[in-house]
PDB file of N, CA and C in Angstrom:
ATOM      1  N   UNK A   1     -42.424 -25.608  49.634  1.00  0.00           N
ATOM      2  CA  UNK A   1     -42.272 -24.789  50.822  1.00  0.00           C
ATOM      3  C   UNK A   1     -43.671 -24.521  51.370  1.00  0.00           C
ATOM      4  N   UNK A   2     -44.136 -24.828  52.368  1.00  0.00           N
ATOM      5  CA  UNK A   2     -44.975 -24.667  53.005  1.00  0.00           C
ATOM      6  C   UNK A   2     -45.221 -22.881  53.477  1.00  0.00           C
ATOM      7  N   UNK A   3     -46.707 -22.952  53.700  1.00  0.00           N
ATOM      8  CA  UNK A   3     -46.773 -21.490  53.613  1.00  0.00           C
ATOM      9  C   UNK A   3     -46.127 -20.430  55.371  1.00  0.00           C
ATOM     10  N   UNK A   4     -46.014 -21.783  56.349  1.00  0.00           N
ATOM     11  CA  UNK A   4     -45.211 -20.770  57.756  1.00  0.00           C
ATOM     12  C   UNK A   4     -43.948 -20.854  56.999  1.00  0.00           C
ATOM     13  N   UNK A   5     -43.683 -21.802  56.414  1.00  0.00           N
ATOM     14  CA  UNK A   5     -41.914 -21.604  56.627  1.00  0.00           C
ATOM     15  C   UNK A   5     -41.503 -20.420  55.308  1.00  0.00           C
ATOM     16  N   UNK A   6     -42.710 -20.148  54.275  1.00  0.00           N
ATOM     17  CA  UNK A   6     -42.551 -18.984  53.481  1.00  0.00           C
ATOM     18  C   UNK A   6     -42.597 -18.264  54.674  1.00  0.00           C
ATOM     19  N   UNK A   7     -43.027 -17.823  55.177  1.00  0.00           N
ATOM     20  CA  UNK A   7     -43.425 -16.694  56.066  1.00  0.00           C
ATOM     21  C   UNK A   7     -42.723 -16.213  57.196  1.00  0.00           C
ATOM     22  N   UNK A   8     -41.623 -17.611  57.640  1.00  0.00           N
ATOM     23  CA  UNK A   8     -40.699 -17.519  58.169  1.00  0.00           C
ATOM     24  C   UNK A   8     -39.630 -17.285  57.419  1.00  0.00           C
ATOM     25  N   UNK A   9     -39.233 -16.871  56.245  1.00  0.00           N
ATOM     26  CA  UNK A   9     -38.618 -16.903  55.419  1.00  0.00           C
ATOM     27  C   UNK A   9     -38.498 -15.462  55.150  1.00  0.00           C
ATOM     28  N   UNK A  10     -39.656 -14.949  54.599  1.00  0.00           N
ATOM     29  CA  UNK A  10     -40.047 -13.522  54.746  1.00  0.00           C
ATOM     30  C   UNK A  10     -39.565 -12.592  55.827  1.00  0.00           C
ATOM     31  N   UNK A  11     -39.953 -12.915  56.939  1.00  0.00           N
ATOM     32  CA  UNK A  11     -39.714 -12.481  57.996  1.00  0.00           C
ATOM     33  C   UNK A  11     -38.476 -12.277  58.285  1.00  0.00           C
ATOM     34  N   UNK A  12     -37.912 -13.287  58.080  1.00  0.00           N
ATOM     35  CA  UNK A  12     -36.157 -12.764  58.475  1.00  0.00           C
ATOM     36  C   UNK A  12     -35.602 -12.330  57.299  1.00  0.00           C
ATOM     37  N   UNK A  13     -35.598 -12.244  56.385  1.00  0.00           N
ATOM     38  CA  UNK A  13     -35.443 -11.793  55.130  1.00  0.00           C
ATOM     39  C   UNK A  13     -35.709  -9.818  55.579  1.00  0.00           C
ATOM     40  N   UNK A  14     -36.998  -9.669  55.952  1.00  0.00           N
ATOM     41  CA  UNK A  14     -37.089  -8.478  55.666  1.00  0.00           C
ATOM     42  C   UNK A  14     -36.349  -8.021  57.479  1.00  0.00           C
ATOM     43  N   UNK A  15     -36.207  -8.424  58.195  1.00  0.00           N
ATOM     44  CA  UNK A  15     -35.424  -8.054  59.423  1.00  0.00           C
ATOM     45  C   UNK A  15     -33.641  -7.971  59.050  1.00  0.00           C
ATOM     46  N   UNK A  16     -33.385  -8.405  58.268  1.00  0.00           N
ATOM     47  CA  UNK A  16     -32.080  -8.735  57.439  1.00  0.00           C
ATOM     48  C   UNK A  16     -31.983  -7.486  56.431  1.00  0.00           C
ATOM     49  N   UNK A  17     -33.130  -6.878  55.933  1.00  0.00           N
ATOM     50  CA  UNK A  17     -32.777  -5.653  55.172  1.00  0.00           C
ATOM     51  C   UNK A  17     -33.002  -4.868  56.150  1.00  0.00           C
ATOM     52  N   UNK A  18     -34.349  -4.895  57.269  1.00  0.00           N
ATOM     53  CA  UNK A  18     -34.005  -3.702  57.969  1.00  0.00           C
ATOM     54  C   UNK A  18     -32.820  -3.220  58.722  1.00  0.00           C
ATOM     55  N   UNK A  19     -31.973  -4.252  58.999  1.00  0.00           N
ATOM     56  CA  UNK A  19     -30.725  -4.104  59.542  1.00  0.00           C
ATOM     57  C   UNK A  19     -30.005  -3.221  58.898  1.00  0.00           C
ATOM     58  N   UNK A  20     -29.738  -3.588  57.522  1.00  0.00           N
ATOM     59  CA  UNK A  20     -28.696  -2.899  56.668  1.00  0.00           C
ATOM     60  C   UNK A  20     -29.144  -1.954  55.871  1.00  0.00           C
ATOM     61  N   UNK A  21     -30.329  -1.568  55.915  1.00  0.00           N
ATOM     62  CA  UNK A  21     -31.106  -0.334  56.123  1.00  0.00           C
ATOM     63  C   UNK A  21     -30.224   0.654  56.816  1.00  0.00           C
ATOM     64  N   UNK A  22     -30.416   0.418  58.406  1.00  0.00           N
ATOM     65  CA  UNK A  22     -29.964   1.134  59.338  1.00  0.00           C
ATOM     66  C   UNK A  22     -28.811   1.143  59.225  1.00  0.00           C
ATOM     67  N   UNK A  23     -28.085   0.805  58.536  1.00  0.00           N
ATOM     68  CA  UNK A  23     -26.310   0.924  58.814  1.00  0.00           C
ATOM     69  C   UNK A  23     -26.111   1.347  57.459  1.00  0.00           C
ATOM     70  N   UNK A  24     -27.079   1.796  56.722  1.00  0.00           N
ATOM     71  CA  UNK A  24     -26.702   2.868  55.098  1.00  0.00           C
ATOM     72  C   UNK A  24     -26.279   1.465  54.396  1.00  0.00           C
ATOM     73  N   UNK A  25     -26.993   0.943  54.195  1.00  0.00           N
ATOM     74  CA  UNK A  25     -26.518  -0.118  52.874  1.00  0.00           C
ATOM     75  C   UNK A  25     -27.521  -0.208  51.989  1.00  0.00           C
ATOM     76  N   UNK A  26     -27.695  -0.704  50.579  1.00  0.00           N
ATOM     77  CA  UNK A  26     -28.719  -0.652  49.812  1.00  0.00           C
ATOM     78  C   UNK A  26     -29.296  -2.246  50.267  1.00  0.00           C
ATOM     79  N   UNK A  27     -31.016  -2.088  50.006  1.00  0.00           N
ATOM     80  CA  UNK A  27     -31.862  -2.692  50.094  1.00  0.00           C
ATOM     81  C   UNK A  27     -31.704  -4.537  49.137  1.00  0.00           C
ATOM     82  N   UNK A  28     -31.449  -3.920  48.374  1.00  0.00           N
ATOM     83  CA  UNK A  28     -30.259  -5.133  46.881  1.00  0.00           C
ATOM     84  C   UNK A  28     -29.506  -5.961  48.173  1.00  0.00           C
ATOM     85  N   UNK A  29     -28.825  -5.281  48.335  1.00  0.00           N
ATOM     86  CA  UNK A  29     -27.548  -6.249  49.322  1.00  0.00           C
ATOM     87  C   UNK A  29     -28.401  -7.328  50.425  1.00  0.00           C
ATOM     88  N   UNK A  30     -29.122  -6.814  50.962  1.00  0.00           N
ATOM     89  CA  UNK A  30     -29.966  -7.799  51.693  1.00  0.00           C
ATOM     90  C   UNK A  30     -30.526  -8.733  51.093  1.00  0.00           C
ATOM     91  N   UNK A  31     -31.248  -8.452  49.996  1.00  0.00           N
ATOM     92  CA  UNK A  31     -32.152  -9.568  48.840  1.00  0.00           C
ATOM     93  C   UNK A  31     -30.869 -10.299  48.787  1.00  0.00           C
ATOM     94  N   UNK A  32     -29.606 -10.312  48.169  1.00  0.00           N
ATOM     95  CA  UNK A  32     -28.808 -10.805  47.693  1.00  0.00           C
ATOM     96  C   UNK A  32     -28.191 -11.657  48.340  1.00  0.00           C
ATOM     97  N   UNK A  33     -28.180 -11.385  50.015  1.00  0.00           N
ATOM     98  CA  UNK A  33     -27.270 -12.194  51.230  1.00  0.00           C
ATOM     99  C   UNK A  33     -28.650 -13.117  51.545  1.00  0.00           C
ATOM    100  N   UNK A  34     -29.954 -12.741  51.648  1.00  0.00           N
ATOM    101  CA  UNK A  34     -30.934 -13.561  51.896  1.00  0.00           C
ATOM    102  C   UNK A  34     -30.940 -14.725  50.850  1.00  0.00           C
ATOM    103  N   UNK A  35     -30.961 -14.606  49.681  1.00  0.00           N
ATOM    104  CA  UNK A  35     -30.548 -15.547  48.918  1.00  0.00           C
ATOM    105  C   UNK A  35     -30.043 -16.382  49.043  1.00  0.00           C
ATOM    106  N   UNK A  36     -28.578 -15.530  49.344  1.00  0.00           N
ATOM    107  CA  UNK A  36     -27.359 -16.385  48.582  1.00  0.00           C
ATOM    108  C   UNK A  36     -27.176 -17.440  49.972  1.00  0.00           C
ATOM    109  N   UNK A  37     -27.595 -16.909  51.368  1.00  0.00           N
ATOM    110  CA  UNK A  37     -27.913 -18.075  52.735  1.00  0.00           C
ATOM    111  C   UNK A  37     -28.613 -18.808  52.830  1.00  0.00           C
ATOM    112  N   UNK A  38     -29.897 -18.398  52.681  1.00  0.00           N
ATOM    113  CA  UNK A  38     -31.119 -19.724  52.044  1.00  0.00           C
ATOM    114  C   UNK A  38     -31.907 -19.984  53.250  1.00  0.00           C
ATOM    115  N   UNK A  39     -31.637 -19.761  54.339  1.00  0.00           N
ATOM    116  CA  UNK A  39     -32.463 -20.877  55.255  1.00  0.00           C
ATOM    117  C   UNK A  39     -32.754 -19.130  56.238  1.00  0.00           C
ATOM    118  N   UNK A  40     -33.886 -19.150  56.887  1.00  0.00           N
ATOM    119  CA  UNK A  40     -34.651 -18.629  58.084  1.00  0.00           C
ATOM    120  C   UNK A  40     -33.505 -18.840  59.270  1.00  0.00           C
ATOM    121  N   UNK A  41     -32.651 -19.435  59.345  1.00  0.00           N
ATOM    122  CA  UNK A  41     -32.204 -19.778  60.554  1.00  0.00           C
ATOM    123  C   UNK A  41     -30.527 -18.893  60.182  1.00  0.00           C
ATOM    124  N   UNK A  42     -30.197 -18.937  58.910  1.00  0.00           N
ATOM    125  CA  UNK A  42     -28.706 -18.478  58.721  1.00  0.00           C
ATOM    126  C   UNK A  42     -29.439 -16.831  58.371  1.00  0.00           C
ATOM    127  N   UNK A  43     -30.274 -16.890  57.728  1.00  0.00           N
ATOM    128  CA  UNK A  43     -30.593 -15.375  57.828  1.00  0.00           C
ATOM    129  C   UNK A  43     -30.351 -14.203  58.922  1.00  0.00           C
ATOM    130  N   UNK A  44     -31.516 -15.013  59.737  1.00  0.00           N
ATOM    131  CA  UNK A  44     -31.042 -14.612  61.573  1.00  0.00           C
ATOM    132  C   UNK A  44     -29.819 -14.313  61.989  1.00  0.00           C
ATOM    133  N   UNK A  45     -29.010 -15.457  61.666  1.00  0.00           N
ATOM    134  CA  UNK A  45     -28.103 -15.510  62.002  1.00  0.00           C
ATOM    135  C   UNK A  45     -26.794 -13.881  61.822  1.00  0.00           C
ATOM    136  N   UNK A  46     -26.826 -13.934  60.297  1.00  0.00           N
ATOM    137  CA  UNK A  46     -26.446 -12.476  60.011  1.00  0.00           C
ATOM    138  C   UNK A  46     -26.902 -11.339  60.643  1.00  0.00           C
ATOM    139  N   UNK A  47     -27.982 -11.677  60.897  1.00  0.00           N
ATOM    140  CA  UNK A  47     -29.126 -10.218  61.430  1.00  0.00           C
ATOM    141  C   UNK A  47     -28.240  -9.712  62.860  1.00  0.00           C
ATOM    142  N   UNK A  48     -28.273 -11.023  63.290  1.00  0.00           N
ATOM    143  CA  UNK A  48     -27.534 -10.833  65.009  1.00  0.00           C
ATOM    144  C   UNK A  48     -26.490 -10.070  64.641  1.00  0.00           C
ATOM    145  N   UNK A  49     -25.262 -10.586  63.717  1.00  0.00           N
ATOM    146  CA  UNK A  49     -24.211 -10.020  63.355  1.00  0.00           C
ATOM    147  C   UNK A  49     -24.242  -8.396  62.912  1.00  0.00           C
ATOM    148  N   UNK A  50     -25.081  -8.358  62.173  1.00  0.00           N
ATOM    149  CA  UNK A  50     -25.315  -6.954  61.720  1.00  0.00           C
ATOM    150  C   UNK A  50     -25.553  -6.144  63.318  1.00  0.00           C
ATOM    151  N   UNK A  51     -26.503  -6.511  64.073  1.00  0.00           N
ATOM    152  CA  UNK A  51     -27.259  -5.295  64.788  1.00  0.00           C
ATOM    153  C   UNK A  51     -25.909  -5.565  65.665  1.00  0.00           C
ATOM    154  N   UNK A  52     -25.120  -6.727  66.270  1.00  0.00           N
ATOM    155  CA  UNK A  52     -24.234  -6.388  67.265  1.00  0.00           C
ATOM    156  C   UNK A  52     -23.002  -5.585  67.144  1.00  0.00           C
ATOM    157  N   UNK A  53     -22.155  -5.862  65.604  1.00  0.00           N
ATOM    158  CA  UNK A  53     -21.036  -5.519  65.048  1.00  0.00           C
ATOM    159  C   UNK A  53     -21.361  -4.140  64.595  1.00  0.00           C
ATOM    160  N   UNK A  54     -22.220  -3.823  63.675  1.00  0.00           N
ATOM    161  CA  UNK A  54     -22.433  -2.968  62.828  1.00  0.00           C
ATOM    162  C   UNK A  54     -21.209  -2.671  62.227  1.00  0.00           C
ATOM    163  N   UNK A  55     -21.529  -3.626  61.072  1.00  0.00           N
ATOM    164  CA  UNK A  55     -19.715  -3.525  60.069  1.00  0.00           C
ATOM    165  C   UNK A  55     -20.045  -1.937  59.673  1.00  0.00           C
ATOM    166  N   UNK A  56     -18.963  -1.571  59.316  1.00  0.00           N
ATOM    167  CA  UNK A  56     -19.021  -0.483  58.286  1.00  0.00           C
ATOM    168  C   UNK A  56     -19.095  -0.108  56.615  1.00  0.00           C
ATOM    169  N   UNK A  57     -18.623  -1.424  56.201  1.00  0.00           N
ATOM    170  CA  UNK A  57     -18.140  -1.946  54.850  1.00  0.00           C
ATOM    171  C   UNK A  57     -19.048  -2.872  54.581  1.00  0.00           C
ATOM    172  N   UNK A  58     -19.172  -2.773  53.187  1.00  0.00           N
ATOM    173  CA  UNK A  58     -20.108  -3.791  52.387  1.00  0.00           C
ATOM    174  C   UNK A  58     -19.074  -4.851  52.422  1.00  0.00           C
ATOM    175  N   UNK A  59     -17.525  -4.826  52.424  1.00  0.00           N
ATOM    176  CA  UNK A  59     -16.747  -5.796  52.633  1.00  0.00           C
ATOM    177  C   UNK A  59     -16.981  -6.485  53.693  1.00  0.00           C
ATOM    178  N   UNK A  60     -17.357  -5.956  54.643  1.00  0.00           N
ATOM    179  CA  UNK A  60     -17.472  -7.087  56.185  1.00  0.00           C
ATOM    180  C   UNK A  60     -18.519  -7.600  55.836  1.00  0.00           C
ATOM    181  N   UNK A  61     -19.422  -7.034  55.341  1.00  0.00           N
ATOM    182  CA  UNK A  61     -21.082  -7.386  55.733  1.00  0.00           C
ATOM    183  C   UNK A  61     -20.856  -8.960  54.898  1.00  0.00           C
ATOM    184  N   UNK A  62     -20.253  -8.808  53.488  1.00  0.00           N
ATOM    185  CA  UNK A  62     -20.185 -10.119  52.363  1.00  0.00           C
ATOM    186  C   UNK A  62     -19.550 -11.051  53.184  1.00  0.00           C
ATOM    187  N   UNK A  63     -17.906 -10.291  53.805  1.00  0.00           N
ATOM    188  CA  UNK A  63     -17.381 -11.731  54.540  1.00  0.00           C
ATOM    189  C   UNK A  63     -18.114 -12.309  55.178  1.00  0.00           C
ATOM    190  N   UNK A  64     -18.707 -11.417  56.294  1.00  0.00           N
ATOM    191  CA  UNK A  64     -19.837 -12.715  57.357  1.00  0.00           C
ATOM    192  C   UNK A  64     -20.566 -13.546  56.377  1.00  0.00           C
ATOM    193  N   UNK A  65     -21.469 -13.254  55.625  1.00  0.00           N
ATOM    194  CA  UNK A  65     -22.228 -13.768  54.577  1.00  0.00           C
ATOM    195  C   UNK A  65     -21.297 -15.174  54.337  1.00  0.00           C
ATOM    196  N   UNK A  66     -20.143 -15.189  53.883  1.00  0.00           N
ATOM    197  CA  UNK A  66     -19.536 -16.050  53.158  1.00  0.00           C
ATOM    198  C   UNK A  66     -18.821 -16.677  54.540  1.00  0.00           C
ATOM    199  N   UNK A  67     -18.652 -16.436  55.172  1.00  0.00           N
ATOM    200  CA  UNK A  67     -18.256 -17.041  56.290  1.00  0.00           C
ATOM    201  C   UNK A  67     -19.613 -18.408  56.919  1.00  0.00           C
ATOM    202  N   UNK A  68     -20.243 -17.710  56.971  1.00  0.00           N
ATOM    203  CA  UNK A  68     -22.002 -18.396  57.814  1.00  0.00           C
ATOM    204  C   UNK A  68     -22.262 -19.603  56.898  1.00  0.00           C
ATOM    205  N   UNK A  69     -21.674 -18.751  55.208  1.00  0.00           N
ATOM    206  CA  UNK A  69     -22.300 -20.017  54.264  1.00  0.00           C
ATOM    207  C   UNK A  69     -21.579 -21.273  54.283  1.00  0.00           C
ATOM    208  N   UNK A  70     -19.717 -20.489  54.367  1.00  0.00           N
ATOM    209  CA  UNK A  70     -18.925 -21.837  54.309  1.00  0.00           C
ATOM    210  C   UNK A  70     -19.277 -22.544  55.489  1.00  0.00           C
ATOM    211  N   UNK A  71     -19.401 -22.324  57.054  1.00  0.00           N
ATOM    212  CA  UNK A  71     -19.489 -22.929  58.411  1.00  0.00           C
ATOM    213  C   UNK A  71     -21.067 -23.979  57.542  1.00  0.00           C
ATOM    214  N   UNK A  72     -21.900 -23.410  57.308  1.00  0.00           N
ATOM    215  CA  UNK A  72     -23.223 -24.737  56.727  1.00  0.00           C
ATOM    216  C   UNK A  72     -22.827 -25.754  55.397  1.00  0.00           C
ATOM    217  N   UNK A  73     -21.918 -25.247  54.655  1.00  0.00           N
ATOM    218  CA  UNK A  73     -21.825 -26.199  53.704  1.00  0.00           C
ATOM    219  C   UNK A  73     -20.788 -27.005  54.123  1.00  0.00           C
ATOM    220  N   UNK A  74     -19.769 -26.890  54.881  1.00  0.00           N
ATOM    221  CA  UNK A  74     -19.120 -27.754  56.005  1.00  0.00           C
ATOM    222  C   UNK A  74     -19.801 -28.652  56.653  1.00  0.00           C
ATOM    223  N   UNK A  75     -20.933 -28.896  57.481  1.00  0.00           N
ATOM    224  CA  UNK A  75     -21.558 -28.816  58.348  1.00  0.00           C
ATOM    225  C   UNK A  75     -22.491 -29.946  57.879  1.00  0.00           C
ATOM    226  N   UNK A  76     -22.707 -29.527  56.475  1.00  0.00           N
ATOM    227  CA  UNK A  76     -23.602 -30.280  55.398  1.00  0.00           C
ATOM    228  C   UNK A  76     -22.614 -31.407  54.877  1.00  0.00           C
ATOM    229  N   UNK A  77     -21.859 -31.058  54.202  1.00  0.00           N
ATOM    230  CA  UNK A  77     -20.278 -32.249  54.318  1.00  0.00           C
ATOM    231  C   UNK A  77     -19.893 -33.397  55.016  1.00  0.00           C
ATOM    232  N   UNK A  78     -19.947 -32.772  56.643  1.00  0.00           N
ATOM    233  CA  UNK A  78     -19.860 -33.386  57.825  1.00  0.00           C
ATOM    234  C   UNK A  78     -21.122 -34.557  58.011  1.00  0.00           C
ATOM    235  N   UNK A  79     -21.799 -33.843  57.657  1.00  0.00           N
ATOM    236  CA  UNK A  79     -23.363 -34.729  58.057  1.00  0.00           C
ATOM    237  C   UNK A  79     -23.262 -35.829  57.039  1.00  0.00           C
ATOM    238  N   UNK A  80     -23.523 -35.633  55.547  1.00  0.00           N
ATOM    239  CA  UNK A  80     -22.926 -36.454  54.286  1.00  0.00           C
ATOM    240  C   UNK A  80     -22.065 -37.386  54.549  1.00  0.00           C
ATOM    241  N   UNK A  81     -21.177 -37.232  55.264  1.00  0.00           N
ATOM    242  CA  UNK A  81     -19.670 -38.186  55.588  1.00  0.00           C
ATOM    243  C   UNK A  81     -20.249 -39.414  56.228  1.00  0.00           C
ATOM    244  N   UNK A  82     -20.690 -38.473  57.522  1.00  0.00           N
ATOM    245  CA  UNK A  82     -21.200 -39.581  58.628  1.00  0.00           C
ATOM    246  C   UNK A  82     -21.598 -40.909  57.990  1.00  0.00           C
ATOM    247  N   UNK A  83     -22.993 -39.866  57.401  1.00  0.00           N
ATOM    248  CA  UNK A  83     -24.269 -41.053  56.652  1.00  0.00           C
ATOM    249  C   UNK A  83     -23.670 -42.072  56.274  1.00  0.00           C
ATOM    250  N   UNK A  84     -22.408 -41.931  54.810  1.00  0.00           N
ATOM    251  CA  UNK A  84     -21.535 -42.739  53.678  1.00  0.00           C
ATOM    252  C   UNK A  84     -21.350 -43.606  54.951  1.00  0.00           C
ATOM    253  N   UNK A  85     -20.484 -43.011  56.035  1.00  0.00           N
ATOM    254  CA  UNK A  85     -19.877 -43.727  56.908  1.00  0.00           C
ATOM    255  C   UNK A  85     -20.430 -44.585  57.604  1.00  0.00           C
ATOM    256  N   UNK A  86     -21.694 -44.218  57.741  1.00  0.00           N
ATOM    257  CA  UNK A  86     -22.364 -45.326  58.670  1.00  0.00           C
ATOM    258  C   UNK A  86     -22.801 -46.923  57.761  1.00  0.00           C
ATOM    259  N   UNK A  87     -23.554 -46.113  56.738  1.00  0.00           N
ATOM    260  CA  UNK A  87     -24.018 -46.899  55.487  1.00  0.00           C
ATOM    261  C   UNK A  87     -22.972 -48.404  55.060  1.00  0.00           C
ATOM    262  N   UNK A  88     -21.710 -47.223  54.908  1.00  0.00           N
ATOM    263  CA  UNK A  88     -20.615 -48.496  54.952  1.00  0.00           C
ATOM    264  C   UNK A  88     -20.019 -49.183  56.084  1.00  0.00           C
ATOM    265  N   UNK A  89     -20.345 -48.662  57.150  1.00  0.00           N
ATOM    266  CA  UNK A  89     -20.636 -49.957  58.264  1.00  0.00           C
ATOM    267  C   UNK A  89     -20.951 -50.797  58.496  1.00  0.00           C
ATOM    268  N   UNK A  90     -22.341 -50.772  58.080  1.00  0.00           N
ATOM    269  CA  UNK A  90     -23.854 -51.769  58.394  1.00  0.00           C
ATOM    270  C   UNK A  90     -23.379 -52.069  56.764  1.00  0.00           C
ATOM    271  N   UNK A  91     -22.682 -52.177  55.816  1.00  0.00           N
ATOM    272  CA  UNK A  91     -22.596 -52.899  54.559  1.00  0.00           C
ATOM    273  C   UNK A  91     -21.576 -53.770  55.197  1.00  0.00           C
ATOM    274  N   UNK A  92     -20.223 -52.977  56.218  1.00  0.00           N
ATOM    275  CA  UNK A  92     -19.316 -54.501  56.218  1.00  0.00           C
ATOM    276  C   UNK A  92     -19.748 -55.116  57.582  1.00  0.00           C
ATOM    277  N   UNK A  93     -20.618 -55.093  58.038  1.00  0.00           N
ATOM    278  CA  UNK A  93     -21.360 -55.705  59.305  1.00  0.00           C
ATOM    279  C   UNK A  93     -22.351 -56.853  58.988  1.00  0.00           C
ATOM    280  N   UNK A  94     -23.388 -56.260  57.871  1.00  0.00           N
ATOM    281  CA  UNK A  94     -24.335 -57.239  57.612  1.00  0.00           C
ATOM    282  C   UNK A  94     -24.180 -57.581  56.036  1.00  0.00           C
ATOM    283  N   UNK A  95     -22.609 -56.986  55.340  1.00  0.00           N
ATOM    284  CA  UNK A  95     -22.584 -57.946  54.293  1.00  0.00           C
ATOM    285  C   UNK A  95     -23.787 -57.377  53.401  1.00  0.00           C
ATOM    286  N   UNK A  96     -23.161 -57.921  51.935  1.00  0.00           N
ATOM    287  CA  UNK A  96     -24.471 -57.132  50.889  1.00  0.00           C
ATOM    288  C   UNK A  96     -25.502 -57.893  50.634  1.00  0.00           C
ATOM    289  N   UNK A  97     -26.019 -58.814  51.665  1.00  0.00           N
ATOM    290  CA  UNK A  97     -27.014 -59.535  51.228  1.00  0.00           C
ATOM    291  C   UNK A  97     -27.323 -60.396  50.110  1.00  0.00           C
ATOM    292  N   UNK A  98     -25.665 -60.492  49.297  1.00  0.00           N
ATOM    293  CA  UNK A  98     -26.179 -61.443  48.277  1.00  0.00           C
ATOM    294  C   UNK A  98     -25.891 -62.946  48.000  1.00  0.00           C
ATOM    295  N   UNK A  99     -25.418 -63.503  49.093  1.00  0.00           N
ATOM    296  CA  UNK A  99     -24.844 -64.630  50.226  1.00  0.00           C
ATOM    297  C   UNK A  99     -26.244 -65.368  50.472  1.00  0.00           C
ATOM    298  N   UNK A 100     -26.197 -66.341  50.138  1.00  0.00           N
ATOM    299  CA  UNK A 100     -27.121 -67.315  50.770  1.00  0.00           C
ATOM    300  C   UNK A 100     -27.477 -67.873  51.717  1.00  0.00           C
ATOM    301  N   UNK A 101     -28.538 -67.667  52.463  1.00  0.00           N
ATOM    302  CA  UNK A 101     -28.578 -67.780  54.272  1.00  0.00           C
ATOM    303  C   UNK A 101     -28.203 -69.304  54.294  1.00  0.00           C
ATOM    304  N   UNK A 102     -27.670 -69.738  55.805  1.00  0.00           N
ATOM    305  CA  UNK A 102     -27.253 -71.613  55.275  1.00  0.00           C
ATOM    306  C   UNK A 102     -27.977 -72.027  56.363  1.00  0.00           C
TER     307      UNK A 102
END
């Protein structure tokens, strides 16, 4: 990890506790959703959720959490598929190369 994208990392990380700060949640719960999302960009992502919704429940706050994670590991799936898919395209297109040119 390079040291902006630590830092971008940080950054929404600690904008992600200040959120749930402000809406009476413990400081833990943020470390824990920052984690358990992983990326600067899904972090954010919650953050928006938090400051627009302002759940009330540590129950909402986890669903979004688990919601954001399933929509990326989908997403990640999707992308995976393609690749296989393409891969085995260009295998029955150009053949496995072990054919002797004539």
């Amino acid at each position: 990890m390079t040291q902006s994208s630590r830092e971008e990392w940080i950054r929404s990380r600690d904008s992600l506790i200040t959120a749930l700060l402000s809406l009476g949640f413990p400081e833990e719960l943020g470390h824990a959703i920052a984690k358990h999302l992983g990326s600067p960009k899904a972090i954010d992502r919650m953050t928006v959720y938090l400051n627009n919704v302002q759940p009330r429940t540590a129950e909402l706050v986890v669903d979004e959490m688990l919601s954001i994670r399933s929509e990326i590991d989908a997403w990640r799936e999707r992308k995976e598929a393609l690749e296989a898919n393409a891969a085995y395209n260009e295998m029955l297109y150009y053949g496995l190369g072990t054919e002797e040119e004539e």
